[in-house]
Protein backbone atom coordinates (compact mmCIF):
# COMPACT_ATOMS: atom_id res chain seq x y z
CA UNK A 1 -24.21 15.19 -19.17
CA UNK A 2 -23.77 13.97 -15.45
CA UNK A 3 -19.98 12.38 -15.04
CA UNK A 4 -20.13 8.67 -13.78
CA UNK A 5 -18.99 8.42 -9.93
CA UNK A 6 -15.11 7.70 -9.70
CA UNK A 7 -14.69 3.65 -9.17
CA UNK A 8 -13.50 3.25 -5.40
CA UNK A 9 -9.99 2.27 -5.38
CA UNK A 10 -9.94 -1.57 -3.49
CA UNK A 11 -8.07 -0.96 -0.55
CA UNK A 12 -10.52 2.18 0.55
CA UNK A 13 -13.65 0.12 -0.34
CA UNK A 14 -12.29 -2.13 2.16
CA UNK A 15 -11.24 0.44 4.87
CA UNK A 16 -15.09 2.01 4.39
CA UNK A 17 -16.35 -1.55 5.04
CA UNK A 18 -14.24 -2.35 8.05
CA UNK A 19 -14.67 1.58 9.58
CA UNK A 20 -18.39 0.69 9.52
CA UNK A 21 -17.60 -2.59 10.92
CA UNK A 22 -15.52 -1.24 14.08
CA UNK A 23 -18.10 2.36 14.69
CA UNK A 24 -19.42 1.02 17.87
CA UNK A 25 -16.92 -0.97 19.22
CA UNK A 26 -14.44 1.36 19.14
CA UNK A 27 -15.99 3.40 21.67
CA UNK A 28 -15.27 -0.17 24.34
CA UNK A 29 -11.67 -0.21 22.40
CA UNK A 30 -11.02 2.73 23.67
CA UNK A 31 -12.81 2.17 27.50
CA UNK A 32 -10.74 -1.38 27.60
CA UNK A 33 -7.36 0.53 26.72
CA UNK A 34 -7.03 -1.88 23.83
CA UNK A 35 -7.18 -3.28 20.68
CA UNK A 36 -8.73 -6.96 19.91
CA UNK A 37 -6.15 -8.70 18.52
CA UNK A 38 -8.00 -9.91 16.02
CA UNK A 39 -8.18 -6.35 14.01
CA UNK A 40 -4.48 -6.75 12.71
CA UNK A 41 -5.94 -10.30 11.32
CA UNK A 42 -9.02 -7.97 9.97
CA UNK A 43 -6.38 -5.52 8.27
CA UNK A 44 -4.44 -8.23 7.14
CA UNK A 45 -6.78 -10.22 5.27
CA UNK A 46 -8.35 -7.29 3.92
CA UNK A 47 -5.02 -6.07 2.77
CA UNK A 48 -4.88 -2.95 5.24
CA UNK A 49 -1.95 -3.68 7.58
CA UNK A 50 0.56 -2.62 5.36
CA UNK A 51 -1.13 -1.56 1.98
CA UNK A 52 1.18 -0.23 -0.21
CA UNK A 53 3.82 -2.68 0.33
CA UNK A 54 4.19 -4.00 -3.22
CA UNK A 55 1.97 -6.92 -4.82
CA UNK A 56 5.45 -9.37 -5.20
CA UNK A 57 6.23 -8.95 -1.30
CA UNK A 58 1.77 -9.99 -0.77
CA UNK A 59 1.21 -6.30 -0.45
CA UNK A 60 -1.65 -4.18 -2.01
CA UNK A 61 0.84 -2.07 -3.75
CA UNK A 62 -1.63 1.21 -3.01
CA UNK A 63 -0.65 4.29 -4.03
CA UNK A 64 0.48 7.44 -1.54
CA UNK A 65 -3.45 9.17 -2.18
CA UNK A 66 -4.87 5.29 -1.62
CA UNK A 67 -2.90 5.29 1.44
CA UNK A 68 -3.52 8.18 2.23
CA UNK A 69 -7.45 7.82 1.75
CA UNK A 70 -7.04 4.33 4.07
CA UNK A 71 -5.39 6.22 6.85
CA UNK A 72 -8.29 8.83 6.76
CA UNK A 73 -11.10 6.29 6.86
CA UNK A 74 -9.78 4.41 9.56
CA UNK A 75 -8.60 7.48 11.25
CA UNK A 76 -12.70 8.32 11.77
CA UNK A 77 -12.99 5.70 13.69
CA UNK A 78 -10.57 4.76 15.63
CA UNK A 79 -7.04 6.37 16.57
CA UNK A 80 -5.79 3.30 17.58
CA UNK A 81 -6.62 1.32 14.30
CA UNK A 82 -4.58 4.02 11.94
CA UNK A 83 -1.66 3.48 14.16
CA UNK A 84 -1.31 0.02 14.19
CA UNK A 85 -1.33 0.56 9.90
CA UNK A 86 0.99 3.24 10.31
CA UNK A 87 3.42 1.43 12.48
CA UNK A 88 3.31 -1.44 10.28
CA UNK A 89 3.75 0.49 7.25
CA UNK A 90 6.62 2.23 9.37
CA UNK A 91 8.77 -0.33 9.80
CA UNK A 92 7.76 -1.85 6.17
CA UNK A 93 9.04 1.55 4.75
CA UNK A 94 12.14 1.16 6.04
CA UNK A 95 13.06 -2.69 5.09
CA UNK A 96 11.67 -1.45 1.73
CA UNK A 97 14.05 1.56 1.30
CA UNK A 98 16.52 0.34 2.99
CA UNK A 99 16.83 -3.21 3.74
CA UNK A 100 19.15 -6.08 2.06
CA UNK A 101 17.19 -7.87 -0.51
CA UNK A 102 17.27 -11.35 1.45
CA UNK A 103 15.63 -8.57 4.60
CA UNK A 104 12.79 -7.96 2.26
CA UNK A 105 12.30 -11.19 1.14
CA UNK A 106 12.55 -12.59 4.80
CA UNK A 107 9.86 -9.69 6.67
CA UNK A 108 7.87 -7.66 4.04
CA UNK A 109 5.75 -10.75 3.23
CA UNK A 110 5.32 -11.46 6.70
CA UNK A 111 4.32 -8.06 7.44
CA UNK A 112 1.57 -7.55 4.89
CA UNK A 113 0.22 -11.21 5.81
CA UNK A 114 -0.11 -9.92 9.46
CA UNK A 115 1.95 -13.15 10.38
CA UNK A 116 4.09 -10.44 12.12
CA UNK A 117 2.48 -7.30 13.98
CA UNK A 118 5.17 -4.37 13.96
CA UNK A 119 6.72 -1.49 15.77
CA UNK A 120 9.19 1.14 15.66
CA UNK A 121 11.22 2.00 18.79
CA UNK A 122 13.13 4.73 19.13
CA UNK A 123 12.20 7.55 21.80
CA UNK A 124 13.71 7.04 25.30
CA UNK A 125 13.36 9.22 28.52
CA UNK A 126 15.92 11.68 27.70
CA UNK A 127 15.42 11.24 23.39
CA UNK A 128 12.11 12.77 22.09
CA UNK A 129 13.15 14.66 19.44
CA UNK A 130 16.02 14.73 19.54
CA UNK A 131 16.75 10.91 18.44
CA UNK A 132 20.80 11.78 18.15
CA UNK A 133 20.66 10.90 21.62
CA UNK A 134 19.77 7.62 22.50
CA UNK A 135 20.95 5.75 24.34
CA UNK A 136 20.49 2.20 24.34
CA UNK A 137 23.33 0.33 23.09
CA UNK A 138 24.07 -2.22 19.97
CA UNK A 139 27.28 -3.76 20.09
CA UNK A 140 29.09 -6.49 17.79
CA UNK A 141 29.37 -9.75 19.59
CA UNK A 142 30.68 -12.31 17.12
CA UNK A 143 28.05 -12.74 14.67
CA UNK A 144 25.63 -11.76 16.26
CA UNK A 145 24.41 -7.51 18.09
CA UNK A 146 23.96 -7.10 21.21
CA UNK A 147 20.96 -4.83 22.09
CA UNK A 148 20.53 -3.31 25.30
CA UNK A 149 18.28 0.02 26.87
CA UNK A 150 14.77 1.17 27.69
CA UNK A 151 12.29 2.29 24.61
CA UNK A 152 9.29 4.57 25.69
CA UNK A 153 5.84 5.32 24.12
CA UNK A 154 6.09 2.51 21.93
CA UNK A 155 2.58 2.39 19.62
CA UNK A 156 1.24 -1.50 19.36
CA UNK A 157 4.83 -2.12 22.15
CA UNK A 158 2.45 -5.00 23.53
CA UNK A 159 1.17 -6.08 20.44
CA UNK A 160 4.45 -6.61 18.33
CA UNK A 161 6.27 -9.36 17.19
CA UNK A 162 9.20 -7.99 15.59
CA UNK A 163 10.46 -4.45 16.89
CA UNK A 164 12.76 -1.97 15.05
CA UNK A 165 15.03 -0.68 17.51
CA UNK A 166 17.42 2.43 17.00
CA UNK A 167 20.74 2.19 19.13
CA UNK A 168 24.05 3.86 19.38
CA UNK A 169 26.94 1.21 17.95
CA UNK A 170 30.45 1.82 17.91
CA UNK A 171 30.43 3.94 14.43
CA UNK A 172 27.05 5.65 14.59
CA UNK A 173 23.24 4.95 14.82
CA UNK A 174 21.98 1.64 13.72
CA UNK A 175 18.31 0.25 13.02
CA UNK A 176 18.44 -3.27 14.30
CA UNK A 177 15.13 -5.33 14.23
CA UNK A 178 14.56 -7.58 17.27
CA UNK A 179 11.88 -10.28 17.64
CA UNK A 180 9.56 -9.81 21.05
CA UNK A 181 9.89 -13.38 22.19
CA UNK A 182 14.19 -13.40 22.57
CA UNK A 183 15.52 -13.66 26.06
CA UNK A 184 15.73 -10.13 27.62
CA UNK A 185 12.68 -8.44 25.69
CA UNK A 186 10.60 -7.14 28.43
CA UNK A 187 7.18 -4.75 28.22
CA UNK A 188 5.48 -2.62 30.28
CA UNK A 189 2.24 -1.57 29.49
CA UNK A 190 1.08 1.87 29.48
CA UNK A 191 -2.23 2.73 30.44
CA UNK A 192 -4.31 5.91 31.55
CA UNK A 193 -2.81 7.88 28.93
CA UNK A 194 -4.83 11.12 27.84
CA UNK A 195 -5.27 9.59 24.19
CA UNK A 196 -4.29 6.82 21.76
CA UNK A 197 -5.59 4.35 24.74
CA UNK A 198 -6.62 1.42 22.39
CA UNK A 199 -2.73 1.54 20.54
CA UNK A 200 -1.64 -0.78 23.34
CA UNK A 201 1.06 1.35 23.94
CA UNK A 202 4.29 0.17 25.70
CA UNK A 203 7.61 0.76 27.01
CA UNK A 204 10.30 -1.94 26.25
CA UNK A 205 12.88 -2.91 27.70
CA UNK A 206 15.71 -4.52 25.99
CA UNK A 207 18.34 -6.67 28.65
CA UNK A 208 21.39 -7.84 26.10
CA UNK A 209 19.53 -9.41 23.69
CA UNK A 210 20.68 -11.24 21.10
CA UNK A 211 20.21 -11.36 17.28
CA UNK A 212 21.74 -11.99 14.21
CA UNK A 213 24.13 -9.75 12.27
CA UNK A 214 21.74 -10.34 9.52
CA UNK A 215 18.89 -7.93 11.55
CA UNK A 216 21.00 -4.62 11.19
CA UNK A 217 19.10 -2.34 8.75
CA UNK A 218 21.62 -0.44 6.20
CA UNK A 219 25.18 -0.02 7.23
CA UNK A 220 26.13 1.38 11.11
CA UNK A 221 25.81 5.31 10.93
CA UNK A 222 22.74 5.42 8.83
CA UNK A 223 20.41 4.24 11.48
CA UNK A 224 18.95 7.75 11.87
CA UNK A 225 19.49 9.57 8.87
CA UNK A 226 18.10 6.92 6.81
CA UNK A 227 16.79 3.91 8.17
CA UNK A 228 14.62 6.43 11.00
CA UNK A 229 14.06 9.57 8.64
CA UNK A 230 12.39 7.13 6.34
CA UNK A 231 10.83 5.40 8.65
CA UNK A 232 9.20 8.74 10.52
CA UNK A 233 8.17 10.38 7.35
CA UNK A 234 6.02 7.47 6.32
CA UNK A 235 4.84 7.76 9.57
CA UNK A 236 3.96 11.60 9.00
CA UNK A 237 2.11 10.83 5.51
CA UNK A 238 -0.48 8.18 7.43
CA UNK A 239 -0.27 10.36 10.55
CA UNK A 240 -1.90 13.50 8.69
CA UNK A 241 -4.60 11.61 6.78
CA UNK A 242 -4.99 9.93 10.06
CA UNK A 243 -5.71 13.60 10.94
CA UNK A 244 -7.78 14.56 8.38
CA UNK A 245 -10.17 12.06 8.97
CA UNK A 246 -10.74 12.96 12.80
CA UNK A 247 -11.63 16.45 11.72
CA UNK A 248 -14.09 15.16 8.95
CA UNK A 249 -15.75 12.80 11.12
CA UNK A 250 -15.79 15.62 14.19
CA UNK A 251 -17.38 17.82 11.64
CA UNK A 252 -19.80 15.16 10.42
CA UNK A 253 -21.21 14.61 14.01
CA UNK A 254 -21.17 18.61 15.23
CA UNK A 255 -23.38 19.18 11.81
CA UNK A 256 -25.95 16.12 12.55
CA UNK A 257 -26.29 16.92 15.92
CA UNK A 258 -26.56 20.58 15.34
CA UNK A 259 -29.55 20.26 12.95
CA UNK A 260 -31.09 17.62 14.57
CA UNK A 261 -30.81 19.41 18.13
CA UNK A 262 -33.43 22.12 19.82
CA UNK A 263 -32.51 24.85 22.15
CA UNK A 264 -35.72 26.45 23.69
CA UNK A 265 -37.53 25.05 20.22
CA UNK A 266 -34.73 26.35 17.84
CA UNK A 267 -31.93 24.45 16.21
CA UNK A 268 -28.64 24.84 17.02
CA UNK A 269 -28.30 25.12 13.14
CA UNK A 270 -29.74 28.10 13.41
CA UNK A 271 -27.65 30.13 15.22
CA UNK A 272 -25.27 32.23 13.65
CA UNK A 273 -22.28 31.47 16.44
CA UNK A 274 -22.88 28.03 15.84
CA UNK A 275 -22.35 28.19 12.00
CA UNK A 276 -19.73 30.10 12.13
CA UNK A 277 -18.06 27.64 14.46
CA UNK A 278 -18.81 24.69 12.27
CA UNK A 279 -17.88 26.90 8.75
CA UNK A 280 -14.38 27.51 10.55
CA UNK A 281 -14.21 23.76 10.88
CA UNK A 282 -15.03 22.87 7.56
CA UNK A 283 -12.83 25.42 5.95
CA UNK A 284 -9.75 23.82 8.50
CA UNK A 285 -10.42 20.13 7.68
CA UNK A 286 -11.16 21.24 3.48
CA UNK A 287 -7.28 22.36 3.88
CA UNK A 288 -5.64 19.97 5.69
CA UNK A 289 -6.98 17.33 3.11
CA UNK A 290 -5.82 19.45 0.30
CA UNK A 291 -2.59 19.34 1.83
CA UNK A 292 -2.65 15.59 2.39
CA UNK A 293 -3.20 15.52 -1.35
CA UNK A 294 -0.32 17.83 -2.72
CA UNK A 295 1.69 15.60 -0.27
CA UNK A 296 0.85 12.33 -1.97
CA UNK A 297 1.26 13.63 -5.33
CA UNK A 298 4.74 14.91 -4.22
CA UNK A 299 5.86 11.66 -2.51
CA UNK A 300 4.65 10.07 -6.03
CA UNK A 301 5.59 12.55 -8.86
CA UNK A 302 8.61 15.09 -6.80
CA UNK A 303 10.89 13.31 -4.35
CA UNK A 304 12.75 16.38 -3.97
CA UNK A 305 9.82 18.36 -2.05
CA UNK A 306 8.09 14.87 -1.05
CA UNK A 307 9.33 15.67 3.21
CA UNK A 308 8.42 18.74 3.22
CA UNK A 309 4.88 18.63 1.47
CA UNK A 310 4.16 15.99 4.18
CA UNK A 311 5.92 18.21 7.07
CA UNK A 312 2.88 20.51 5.66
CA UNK A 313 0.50 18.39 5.54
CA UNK A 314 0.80 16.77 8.87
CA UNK A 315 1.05 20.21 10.45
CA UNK A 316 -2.09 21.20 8.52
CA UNK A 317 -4.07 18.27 9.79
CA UNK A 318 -2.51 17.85 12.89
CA UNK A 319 -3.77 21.40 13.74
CA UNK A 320 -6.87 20.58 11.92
CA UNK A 321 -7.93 17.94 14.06
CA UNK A 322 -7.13 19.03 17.30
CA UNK A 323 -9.55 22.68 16.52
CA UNK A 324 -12.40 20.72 14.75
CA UNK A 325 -12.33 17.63 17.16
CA UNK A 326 -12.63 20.54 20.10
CA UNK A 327 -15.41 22.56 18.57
CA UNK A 328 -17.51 19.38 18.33
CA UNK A 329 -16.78 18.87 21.55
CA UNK A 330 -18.10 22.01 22.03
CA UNK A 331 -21.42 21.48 20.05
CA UNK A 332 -22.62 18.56 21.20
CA UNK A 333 -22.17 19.27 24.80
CA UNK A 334 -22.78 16.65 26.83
CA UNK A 335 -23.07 14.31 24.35
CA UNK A 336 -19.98 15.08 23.25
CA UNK A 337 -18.56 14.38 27.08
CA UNK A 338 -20.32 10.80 26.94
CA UNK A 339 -17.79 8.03 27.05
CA UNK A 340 -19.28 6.85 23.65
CA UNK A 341 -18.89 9.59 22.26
CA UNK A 342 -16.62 9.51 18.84
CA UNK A 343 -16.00 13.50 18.87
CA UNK A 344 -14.99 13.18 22.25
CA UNK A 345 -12.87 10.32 21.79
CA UNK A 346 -11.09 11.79 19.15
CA UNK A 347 -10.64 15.10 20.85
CA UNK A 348 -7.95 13.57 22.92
CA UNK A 349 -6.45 11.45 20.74
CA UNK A 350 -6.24 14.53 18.73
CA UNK A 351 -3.98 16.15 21.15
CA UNK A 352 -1.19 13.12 20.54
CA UNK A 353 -1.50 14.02 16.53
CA UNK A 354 0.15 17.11 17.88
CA UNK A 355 2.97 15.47 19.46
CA UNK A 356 4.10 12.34 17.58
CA UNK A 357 5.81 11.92 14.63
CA UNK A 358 7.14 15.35 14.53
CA UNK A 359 5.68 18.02 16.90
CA UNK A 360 4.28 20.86 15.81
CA UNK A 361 7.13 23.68 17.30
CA UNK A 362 9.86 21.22 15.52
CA UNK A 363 7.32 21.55 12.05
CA UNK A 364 7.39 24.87 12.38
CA UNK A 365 11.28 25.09 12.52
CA UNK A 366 11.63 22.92 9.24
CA UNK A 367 8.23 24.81 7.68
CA UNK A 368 10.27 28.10 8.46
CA UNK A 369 13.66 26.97 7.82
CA UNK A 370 12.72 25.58 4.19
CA UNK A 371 10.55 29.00 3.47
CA UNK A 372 14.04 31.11 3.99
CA UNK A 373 15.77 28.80 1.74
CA UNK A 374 12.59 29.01 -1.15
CA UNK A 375 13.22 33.11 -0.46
CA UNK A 376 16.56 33.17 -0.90
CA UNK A 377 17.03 34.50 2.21
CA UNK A 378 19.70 33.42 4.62
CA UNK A 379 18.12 31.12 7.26
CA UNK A 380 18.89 32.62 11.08
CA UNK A 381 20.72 30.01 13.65
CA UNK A 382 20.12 30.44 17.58
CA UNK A 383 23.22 31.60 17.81
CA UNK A 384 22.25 34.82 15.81
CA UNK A 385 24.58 34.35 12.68
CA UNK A 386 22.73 33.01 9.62
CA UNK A 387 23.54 30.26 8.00
């Protein structure tokens, strides 16, 4: 007996039906270095821009695999779409998990609305990775903070309305949400950048600015490792789906154009370098996926391995993309060189997968670091000793 198709959850009917939407003009997204700002508005209304923000807060309440599955869709399109859902879901994550119940009540309906566009601001010149050291400032003034220093690389930075900012205050690290429009915000926008060019991408620049006591998120001293470490593994999670949809839709357009395309009368299907290359691919992007999906059943069913099933995963599909988006590349030739071309276009944006929201060397040290601990074995520190 043939098993009835699975019912389309909502929220990825509606990412297939905006993806198709927003094929083409991506490619002019991407040309104009940036997004319409009428796509968060799109997301919004379609209840994309921060979907699994729960149904009392206006959210979709999607699961981690719906997520997941949005992130994906949207990924296969456009780079620049998936982050402005993952930096709203970012900060979103955070007021969730961590904010005061009046916070939630106050931005988590005005996030899912799109009444509010989002960011998260946290690397500076000399803090990539290695948030510990930031530098800009947040200091008690009465009742209000005082925020002060220079953010870098910030995704939708010219787009946002409301900014989470992590600062150094007088007893630790503090997540502190500032509004765009208060005296002293100031952007730059960055441009020319090798991928990601639609994310209207910013640095900001924060001159004392002034906001309520009320916008600190959790106590002082938990402003990295718990208001940011939630924040950045949400940010993994829709990062590697992001990923795993770049490879699939590389994939998709190396295998049309390779059966479709003659060399001296043959097709390009036909030779056995060529389907090897795309086999490699489709065994690479298979896994990553798989991954994506043990990490949204962990986030959902095991907390305990939930960070590190998405370290995987986002490692997985990270690496995915960037070796299936290059191999179309490599296919289509110069079609794949065209400035319309998707596989192209993704091939570079590829290359930031690798970089943000936990670069692939630092994966590799938590990947390795948690596999000593699952062996029992001692874990080794730079320094020789073990710990």
């Amino acid at each position: 007996m043939t098993r009835p198709p699975e019912a389309v959850p909502e929220p990825v009917r509606a990412a297939r039906e905006l993806a198709a939407r927003w094929l083409l003009p991506a490619a002019a997204w991407d040309r104009s270095e940036g997004l319409p700002g009428e796509v968060a508005g799109d997301l919004a209304r379609a209840g994309l821009l921060a979907p699994d923000v729960p149904a009392e807060y206006g959210g979709a309440g999607a699961g981690q695999q719906e997520l997941g599955e949005v992130c994906a869709t949207l990924g296969g399109v456009c780079g620049a779409v998936r982050g402005l859902v993952t930096v709203q879901g970012m900060v979103a994550a955070g007021l969730r998990r961590w904010g005061t119940a009046g916070q939630r009540r106050t931005w988590l309906p005005r996030l899912a609305s799109g009444e509010l566009v989002a960011a998260f601001a946290a690397t500076e010149q000399d803090a990539g990775s290695a948030l510990a050291h930031v530098a800009t400032t947040v200091e008690e003034d009465g009742d209000d903070l005082v925020v002060s220093g220079r953010k870098r690389w910030v995704t939708c930075g010219q787009l946002a309305d409301l900014v989470l900012v992590l600062g150094r205050a007088p007893g630790g690290l503090a997540a502190v949400l500032v509004e765009t429009g208060l005296p002293g915000v100031r952007r730059e926008a960055v441009t020319g950048q090798l991928g990601m060019r639609a994310a209207r991408i910013a640095h900001l620049e924060f001159d004392a600015v002034r906001v309520p006591r009320g916008h600190l998120v959790a106590p002082v001293g938990l402003g990295l490792s718990h208001v940011a470490a939630t924040v950045l593994d949400h940010g993994r999670h829709t990062v590697a789906w992001g990923c795993v949809g770049m490879a699939e839709a590389a994939l998709h357009d190396a295998v049309t154009h390779a059966g479709t395309r003659l060399q001296g009368g043959t097709p390009l299907s036909a030779h056995q370098s060529v389907r090897a290359v795309l086999a490699r691919s489709a065994v690479a992007a298979t896994g990553a996926r798989e991954l994506c999906r043990r990490a949204a059943r962990a986030r959902t069913h095991e907390p305990g391995r939930a960070v590190h099933e998405t370290v995987l995963a986002k490692y997985a599909a990270a690496d995915a993309a960037a070796a299936v988006t290059r191999d179309a590349v490599q296919i289509l030739g110069s079609a794949g060189c065209a400035p319309d071309s998707r596989a192209g276009r993704l091939f570079r944006d590829a290359k930031v997968m690798e970089i943000i929201e936990g670069a692939q060397h630092v994966a590799e040290t938590h990947i390795a670091d948690r596999l000593f601990r699952d062996h029992g074995v001692p874990a080794p520190r730079p320094d020789g000793a073990t710990a």
